[in-house]
Protein backbone atom coordinates (compact mmCIF):
# COMPACT_ATOMS: atom_id res chain seq x y z
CA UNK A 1 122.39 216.14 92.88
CA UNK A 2 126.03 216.19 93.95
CA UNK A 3 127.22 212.93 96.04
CA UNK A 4 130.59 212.99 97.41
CA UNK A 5 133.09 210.09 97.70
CA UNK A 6 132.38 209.95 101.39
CA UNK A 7 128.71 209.16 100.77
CA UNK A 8 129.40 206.77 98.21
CA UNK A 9 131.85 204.78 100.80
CA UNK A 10 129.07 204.98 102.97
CA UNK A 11 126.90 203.34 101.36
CA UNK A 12 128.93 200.41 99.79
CA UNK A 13 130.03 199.65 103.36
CA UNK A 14 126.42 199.71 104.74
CA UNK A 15 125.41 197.56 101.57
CA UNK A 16 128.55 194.96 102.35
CA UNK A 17 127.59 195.23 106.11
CA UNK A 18 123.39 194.04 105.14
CA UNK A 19 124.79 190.92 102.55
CA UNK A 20 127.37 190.27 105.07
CA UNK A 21 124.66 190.19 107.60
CA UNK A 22 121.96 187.97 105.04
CA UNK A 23 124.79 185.85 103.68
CA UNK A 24 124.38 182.11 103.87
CA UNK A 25 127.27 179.88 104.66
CA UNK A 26 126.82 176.33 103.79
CA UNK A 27 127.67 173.16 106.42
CA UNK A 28 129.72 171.02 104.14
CA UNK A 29 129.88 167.67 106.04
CA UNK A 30 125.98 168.12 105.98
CA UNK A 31 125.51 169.00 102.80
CA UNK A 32 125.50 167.22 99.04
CA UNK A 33 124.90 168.78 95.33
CA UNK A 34 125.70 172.41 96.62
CA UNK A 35 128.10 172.60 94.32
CA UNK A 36 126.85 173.35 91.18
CA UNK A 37 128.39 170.91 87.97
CA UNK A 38 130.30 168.77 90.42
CA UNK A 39 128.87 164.95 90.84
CA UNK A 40 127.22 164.40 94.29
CA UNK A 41 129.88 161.67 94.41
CA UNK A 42 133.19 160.83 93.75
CA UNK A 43 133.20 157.52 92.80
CA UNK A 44 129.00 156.78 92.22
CA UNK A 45 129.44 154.33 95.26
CA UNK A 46 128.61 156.89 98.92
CA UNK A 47 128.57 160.17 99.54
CA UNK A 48 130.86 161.94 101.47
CA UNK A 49 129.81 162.34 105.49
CA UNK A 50 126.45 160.73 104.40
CA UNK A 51 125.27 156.76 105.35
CA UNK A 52 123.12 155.01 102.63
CA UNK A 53 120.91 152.26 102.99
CA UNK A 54 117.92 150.71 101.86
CA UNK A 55 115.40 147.73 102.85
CA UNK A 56 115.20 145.54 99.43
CA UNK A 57 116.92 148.07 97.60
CA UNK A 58 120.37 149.34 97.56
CA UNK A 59 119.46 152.93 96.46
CA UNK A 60 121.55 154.38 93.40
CA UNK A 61 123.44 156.41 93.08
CA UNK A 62 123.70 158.86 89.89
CA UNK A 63 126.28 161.97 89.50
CA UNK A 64 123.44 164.28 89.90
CA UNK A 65 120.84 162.29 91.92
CA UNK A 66 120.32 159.39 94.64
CA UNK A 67 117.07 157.06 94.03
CA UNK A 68 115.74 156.43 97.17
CA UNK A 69 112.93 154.08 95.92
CA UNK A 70 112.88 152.51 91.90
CA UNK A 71 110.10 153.08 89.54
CA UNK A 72 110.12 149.01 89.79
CA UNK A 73 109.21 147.12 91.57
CA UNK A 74 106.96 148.52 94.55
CA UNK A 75 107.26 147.99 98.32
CA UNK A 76 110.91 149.51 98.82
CA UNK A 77 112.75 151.82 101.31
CA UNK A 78 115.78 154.21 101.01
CA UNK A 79 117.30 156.45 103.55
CA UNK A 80 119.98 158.70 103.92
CA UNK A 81 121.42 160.16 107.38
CA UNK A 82 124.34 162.67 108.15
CA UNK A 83 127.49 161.06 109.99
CA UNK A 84 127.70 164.33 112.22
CA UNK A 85 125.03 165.97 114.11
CA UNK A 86 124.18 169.47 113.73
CA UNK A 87 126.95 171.30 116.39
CA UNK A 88 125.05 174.89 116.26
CA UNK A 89 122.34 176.10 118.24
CA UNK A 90 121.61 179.45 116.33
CA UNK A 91 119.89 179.94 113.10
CA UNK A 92 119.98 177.16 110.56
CA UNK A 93 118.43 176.61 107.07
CA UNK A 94 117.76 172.99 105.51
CA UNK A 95 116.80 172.66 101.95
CA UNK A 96 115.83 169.21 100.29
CA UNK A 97 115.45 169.55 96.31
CA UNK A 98 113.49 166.03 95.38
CA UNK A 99 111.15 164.79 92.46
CA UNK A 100 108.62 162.22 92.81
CA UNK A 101 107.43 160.25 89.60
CA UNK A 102 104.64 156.63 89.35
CA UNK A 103 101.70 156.24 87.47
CA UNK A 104 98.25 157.72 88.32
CA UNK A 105 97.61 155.82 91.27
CA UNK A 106 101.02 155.05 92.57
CA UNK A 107 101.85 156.04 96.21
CA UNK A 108 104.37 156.62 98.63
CA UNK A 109 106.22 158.70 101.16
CA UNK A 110 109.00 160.88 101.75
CA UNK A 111 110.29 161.89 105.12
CA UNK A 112 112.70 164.40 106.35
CA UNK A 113 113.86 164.13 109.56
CA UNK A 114 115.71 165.62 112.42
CA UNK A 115 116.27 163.49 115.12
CA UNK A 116 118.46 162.41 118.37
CA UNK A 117 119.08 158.85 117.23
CA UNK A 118 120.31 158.68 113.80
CA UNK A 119 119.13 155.14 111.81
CA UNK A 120 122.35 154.80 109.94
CA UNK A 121 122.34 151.47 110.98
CA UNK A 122 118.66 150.13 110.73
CA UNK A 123 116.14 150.06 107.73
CA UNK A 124 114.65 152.93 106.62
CA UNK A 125 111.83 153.66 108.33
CA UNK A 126 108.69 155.99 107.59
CA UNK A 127 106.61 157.59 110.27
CA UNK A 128 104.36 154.84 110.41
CA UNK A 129 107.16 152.51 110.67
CA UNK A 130 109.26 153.97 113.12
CA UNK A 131 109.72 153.46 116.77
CA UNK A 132 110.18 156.07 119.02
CA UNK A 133 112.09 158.74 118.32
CA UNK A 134 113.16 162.27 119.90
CA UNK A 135 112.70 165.19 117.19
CA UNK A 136 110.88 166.54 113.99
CA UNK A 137 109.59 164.46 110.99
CA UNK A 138 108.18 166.23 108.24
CA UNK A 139 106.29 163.58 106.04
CA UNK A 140 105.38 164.42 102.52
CA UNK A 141 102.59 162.12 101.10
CA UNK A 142 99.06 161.75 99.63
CA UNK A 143 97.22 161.76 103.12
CA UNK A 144 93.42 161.43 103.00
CA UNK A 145 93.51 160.75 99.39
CA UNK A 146 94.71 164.52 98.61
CA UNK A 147 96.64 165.37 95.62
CA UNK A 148 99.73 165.70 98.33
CA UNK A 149 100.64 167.03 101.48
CA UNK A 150 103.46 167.95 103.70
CA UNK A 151 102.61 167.26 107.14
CA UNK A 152 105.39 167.84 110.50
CA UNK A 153 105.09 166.08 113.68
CA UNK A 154 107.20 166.47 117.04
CA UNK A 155 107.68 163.41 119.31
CA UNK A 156 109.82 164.03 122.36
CA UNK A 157 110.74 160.05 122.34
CA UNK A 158 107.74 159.01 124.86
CA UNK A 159 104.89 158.84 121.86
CA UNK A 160 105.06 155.16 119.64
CA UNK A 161 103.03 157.12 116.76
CA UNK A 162 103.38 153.38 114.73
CA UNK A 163 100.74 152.29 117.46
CA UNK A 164 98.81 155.43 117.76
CA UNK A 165 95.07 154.68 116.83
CA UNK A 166 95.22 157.75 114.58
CA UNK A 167 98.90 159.27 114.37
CA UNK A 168 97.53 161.69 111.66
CA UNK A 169 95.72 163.75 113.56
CA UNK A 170 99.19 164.45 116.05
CA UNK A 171 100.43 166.78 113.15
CA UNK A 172 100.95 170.09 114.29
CA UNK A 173 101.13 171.50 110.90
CA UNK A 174 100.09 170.99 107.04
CA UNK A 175 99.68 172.20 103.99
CA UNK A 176 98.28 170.93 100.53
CA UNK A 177 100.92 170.25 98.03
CA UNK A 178 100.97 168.08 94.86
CA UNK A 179 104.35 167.25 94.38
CA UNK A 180 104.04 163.97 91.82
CA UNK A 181 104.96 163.85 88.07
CA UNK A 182 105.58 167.81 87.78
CA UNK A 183 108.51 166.93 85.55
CA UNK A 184 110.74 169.71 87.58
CA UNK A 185 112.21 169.24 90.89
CA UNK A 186 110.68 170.27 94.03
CA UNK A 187 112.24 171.69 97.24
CA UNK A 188 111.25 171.61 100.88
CA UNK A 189 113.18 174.14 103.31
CA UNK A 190 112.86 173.81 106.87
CA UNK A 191 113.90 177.49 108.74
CA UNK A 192 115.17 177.97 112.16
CA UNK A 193 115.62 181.14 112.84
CA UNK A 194 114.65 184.25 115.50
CA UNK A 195 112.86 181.47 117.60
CA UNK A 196 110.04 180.34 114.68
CA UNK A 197 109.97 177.07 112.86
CA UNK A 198 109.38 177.34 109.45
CA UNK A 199 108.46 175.23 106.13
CA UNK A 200 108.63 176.64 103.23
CA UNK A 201 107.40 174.79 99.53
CA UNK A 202 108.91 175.98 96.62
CA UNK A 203 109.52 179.64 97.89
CA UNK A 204 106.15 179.79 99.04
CA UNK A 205 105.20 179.43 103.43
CA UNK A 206 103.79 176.24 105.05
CA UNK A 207 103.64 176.51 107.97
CA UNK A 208 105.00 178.31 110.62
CA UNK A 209 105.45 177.98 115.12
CA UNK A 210 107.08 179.93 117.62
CA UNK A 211 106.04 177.29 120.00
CA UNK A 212 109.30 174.65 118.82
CA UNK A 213 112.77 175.27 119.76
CA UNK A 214 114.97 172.79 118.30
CA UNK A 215 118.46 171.98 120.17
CA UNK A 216 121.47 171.21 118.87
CA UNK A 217 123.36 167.64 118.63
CA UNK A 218 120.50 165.93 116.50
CA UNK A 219 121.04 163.91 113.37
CA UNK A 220 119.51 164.92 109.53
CA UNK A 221 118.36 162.04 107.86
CA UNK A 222 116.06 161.67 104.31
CA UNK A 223 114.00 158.13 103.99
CA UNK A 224 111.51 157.36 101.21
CA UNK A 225 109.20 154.08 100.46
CA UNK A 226 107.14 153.25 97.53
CA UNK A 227 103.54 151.45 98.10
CA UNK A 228 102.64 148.18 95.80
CA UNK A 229 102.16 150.82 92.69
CA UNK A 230 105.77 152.55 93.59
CA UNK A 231 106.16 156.42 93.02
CA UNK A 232 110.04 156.88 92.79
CA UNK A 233 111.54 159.41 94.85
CA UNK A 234 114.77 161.14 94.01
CA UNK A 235 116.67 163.41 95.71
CA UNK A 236 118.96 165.48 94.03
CA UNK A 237 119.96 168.01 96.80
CA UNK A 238 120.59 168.62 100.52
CA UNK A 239 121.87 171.80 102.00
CA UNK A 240 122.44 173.23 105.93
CA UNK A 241 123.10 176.59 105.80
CA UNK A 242 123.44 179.20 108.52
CA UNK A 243 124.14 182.90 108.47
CA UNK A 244 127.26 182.44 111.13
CA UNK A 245 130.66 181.93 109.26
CA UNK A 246 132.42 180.02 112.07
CA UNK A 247 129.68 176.79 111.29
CA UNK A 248 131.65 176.17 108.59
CA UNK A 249 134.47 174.64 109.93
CA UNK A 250 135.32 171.15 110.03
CA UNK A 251 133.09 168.27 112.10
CA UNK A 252 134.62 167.86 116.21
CA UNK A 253 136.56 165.03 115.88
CA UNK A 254 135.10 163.74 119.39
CA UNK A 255 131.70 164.00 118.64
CA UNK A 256 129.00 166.09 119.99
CA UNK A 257 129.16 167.44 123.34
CA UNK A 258 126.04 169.33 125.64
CA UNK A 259 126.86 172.97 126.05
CA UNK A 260 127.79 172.94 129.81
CA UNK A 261 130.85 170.94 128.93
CA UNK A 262 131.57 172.89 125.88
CA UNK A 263 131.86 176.22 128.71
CA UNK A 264 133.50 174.49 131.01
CA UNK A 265 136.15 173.15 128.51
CA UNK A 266 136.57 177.14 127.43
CA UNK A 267 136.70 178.42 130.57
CA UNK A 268 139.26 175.71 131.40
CA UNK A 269 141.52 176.78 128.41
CA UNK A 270 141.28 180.77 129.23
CA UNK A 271 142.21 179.91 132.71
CA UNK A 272 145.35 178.18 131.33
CA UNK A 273 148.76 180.05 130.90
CA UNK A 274 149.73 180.75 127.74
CA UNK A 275 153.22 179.51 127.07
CA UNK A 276 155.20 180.95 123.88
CA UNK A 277 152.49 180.17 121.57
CA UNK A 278 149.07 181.86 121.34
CA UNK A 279 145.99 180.43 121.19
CA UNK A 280 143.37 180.21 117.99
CA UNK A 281 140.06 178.96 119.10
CA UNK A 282 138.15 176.75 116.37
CA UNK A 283 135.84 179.69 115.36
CA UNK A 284 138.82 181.53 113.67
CA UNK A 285 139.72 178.99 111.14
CA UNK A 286 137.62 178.91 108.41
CA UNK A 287 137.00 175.69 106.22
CA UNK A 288 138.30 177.14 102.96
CA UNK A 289 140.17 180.19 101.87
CA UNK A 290 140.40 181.54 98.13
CA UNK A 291 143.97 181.99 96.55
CA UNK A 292 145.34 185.68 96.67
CA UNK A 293 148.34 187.11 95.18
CA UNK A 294 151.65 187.14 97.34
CA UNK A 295 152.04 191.18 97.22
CA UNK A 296 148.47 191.66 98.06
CA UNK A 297 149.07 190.68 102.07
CA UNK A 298 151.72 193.60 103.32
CA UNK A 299 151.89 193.44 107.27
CA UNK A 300 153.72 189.82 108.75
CA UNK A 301 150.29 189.67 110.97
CA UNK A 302 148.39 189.47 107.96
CA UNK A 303 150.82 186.69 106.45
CA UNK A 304 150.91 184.65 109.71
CA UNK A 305 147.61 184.58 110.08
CA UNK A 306 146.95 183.17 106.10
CA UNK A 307 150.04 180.66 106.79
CA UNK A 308 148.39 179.66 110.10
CA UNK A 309 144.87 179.24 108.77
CA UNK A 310 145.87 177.27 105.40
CA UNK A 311 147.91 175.07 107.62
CA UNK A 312 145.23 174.41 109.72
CA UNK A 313 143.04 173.63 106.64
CA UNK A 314 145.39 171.17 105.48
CA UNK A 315 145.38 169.88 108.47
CA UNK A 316 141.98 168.93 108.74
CA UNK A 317 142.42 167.73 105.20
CA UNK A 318 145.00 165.19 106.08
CA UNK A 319 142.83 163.94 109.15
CA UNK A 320 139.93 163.52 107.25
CA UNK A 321 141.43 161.40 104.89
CA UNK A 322 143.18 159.85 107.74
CA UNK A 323 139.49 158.90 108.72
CA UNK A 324 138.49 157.95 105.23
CA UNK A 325 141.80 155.33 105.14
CA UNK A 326 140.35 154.33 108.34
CA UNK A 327 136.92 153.61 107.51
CA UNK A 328 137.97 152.03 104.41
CA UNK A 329 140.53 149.37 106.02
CA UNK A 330 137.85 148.49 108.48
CA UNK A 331 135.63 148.18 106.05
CA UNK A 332 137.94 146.32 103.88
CA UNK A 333 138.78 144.10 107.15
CA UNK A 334 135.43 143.64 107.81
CA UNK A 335 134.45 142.31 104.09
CA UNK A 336 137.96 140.13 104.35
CA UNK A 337 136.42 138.32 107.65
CA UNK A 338 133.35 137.72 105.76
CA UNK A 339 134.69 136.13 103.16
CA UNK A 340 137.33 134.26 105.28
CA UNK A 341 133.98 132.63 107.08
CA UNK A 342 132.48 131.66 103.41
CA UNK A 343 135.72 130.32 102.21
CA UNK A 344 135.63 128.14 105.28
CA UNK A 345 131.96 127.07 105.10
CA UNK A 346 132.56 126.07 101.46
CA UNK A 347 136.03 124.16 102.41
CA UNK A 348 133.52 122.26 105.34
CA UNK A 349 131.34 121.05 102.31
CA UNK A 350 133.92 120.29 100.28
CA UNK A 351 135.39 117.92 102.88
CA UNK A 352 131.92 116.27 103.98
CA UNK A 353 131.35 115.84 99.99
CA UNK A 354 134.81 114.29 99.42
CA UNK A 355 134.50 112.18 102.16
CA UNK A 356 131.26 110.45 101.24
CA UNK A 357 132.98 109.86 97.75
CA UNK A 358 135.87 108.13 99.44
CA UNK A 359 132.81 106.16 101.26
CA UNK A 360 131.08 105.06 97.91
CA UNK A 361 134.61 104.25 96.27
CA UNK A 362 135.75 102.20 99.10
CA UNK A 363 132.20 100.14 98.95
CA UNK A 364 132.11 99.85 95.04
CA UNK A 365 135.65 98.32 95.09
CA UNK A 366 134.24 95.74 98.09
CA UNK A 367 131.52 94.85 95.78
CA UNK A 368 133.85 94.62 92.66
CA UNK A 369 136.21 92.33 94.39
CA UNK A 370 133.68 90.15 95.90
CA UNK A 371 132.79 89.93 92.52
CA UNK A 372 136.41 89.07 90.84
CA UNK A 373 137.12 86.57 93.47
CA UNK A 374 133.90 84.16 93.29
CA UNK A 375 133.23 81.84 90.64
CA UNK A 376 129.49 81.12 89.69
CA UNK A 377 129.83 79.05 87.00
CA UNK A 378 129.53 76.15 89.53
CA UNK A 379 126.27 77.57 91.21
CA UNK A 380 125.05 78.17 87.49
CA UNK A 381 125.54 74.80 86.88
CA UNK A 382 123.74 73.14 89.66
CA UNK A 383 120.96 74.94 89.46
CA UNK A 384 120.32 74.34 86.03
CA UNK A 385 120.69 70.47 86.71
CA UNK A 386 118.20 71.04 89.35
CA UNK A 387 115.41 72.58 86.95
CA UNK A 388 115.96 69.39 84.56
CA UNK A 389 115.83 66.89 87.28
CA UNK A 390 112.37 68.62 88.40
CA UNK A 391 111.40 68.57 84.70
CA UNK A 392 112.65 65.06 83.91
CA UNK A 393 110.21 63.93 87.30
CA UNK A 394 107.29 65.53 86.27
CA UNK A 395 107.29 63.82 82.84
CA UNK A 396 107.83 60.45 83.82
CA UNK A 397 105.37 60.32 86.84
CA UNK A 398 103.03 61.94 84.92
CA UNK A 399 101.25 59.38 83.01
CA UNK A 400 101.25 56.74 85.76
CA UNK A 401 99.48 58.86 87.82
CA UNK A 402 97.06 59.88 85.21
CA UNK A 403 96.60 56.59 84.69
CA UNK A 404 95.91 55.62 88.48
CA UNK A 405 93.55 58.57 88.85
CA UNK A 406 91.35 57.07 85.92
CA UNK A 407 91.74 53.51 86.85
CA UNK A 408 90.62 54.36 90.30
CA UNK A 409 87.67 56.37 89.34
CA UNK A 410 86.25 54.84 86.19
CA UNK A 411 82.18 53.60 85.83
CA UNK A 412 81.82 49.82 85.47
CA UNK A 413 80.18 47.85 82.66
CA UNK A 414 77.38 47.23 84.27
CA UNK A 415 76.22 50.52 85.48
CA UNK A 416 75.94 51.60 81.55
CA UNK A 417 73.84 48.13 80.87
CA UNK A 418 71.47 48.99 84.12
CA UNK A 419 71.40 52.59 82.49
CA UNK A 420 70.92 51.68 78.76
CA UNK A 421 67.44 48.96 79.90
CA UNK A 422 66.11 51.55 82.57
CA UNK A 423 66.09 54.15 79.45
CA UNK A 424 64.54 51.63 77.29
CA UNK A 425 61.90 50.39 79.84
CA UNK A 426 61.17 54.39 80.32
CA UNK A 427 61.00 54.93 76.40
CA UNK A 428 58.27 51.96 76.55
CA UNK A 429 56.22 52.87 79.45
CA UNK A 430 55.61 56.42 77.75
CA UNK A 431 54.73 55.33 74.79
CA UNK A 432 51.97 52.68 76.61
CA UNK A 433 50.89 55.75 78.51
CA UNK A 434 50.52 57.44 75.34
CA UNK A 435 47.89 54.77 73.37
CA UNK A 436 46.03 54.46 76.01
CA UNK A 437 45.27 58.10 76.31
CA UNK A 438 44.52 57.78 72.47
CA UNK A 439 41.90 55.19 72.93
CA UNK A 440 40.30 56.64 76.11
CA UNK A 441 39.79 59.99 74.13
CA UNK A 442 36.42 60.64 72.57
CA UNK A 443 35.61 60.27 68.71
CA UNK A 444 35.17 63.27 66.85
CA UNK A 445 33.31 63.02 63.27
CA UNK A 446 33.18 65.32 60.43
């Protein structure tokens, strides 16, 4: 079989054309670890575009991984949330790679959310633990005493599922999945795409809706929280992909804006003149651009258009770090002010404490010169003559009165004769009493 050059061209353009179509173009600012050998972080301390934040635990940060919750102690949170929404309302693609690890009957949760309100600022909540909230959850856990499940539930903002008598029955889709101590990492992809929701485990389908359309403008965010036995969740990557290039351009620097304004700012700036200079809308400049040899770009269109474009990257370079130096100094600022207020609570103590030693100082020198300037020897003195004029009274009036007490109070001489002759006469009478009993008793013979 002959095939000509023709057919071959063919057929490599109809092959570039279907990957060009499939090909998946990653959302840096709300994405971590896609890079493959690069640390999640450049200095082990935040990741770029990402908030951190924990309730009892400041997760950690590794060059490959973030712990959400520790292995020790239980009864922690973690969270992570995107600084920028999601600005696309096509097809989209969210992978979370995690790994979950406790002993036999640890337990906790891991939630991946897309949301409204992002809780950059608040403690990481779970879905039991949150309040209300416009978006999709998708809650992986050990529900109903399974081996593990991942569970999604929808809440349009008016439903406080915390208070709900039984919030796991307002699911709308699960499937079984035992994702603890597998010793490999596990990953979770949430698909939006054609108009169907999907969730994918591993490769393998969840679940699946046509029934959900999510908008655009809502915040990514990953929490975790460990029971009194803690499982420790770690999460080692998060990607947003989508299969349109121009998503990969730099965050809007004034935020997220509904799509009737973004028309009306378009049609606004088609309706303008164009004066000298022609206009590039944001789509055409794409986030990065690989390095090509000089010779290689021929026509000046060509060459304008690569000067233009790595400008514009550089650009958006410089005002990122612009917003980084910003950040930093306010944060910086912010950490100065807070130790300003310490430095002044301390020098408040220091004064109160310095003053009450100036108080006792003042009194023990009062004390000490009352002390210098009074002689006792004088008081000494009297008192002791005092003590031996009491003691030299007592032993001279003692006797005498003695003496008084017994002369007052003794018997007389002739009480003791009138006692000795009544014992006498007594001794006498008995013993009458006694022979005349002797006499009056009758004779007894042998």
């Amino acid at each position: 079989m002959y095939i000509t050059s023709q057919t071959l061209r063919t057929i490599a353009w109809s092959a570039l054309t279907i990957s060009a179509a499939r090909a998946q173009y990653v959302i840096d600012n709300l994405s971590f670890g896609q890079k493959e050998g690069q640390p999640i972080s450049p200095n082990l301390r935040g990741i770029p575009h990402w908030f951190v934040n924990g309730d009892g635990y400041e997760p950690e940060i590794l060059s490959d991984r973030i712990l959400l919750t520790p292995p020790y102690p239980g009864n922690k949170r973690g969270g992570l949330w995107t600084e920028e929404p999601l600005h696309h309302t096509g097809d989209w693609k969210a992978e979370l790679d995690f790994r979950a690890a406790g002993v036999d009957r640890a337990a906790g949760n891991l939630q991946l959310w897309y949301v409204r309100e992002s809780q950059k600022g608040q403690s990481p909540n779970s879905l039991y633990t949150a309040p209300k909230f416009d978006g999709l959850v998708l809650v992986i856990d050990q529900y109903e005493g399974r081996g593990g499940s991942v569970r999604g539930f929808l809440n349009d903002g008016n439903v406080d599922i915390k208070s709900h008598t039984d919030p796991d029955t307002l699911a709308f889709g699960v499937c079984n999945y035992a994702y603890r101590n597998l010793g490999r990492l596990s990953t979770i992809t949430l698909k939006h795409a054609n108009g169907l929701l999907e969730v994918a485990v591993d490769g393998s389908p969840c679940f699946a809706t046509d029934k959900i359309k999510l908008p655009q403008g809502y915040y990514f965010g990953v929490t975790a929280s460990s029971a009194e036995n803690p499982d420790s969740f770690e999460v080692h990557k998060f990607i947003v992909s989508t299969t349109n290039s121009y998503t990969r351009e730099e965050p809007r620097r004034g935020g997220y804006q509904p799509p009737q304004q973004q028309q009306q700012q378009q049609q606004q700036q088609q309706q303008q003149p164009q004066q000298g200079n022609p206009s590039y809308s944001n789509s055409e400049i794409p986030q990065m651009l690989s390095d090509v040899l000089a010779g290689s770009i021929k026509s000046s269109q060509d060459q304008f258009a690569d000067l233009h474009n790595r400008i514009q990257i550089i650009n958006n370079r410089v005002s990122e770090i612009h917003d980084m130096l910003a950040r930093i100094e306010q944060s910086e600022q912010q950490r100065y002010n807070e130790l300003t207020q310490r430095f002044k609570s301390l020098d408040d103590r220091s004064a109160a404490m310095m003053h009450n030693l100036e108080k006792t100082e003042r009194t023990g020198m009062k004390v000490l010169s009352y002390l210098e300037g009074n002689d006792f020897k004088d008081t000494l003195k009297s008192v002791h003559k005092a003590i031996e004029d009491n003691h030299n009274a007592l032993s001279s009036n003692m006797p005498l009165a003695m003496a008084h007490i017994v002369g007052t109070h003794k018997i007389s001489l002739s009480t003791y004769i009138f006692v000795a002759v009544a014992v006498q006469v007594m001794v006498v009478g008995a013993y009458m009493v006694y022979k005349s009993r002797r006499k009056s008793a009758p004779k007894k013979y042998l």
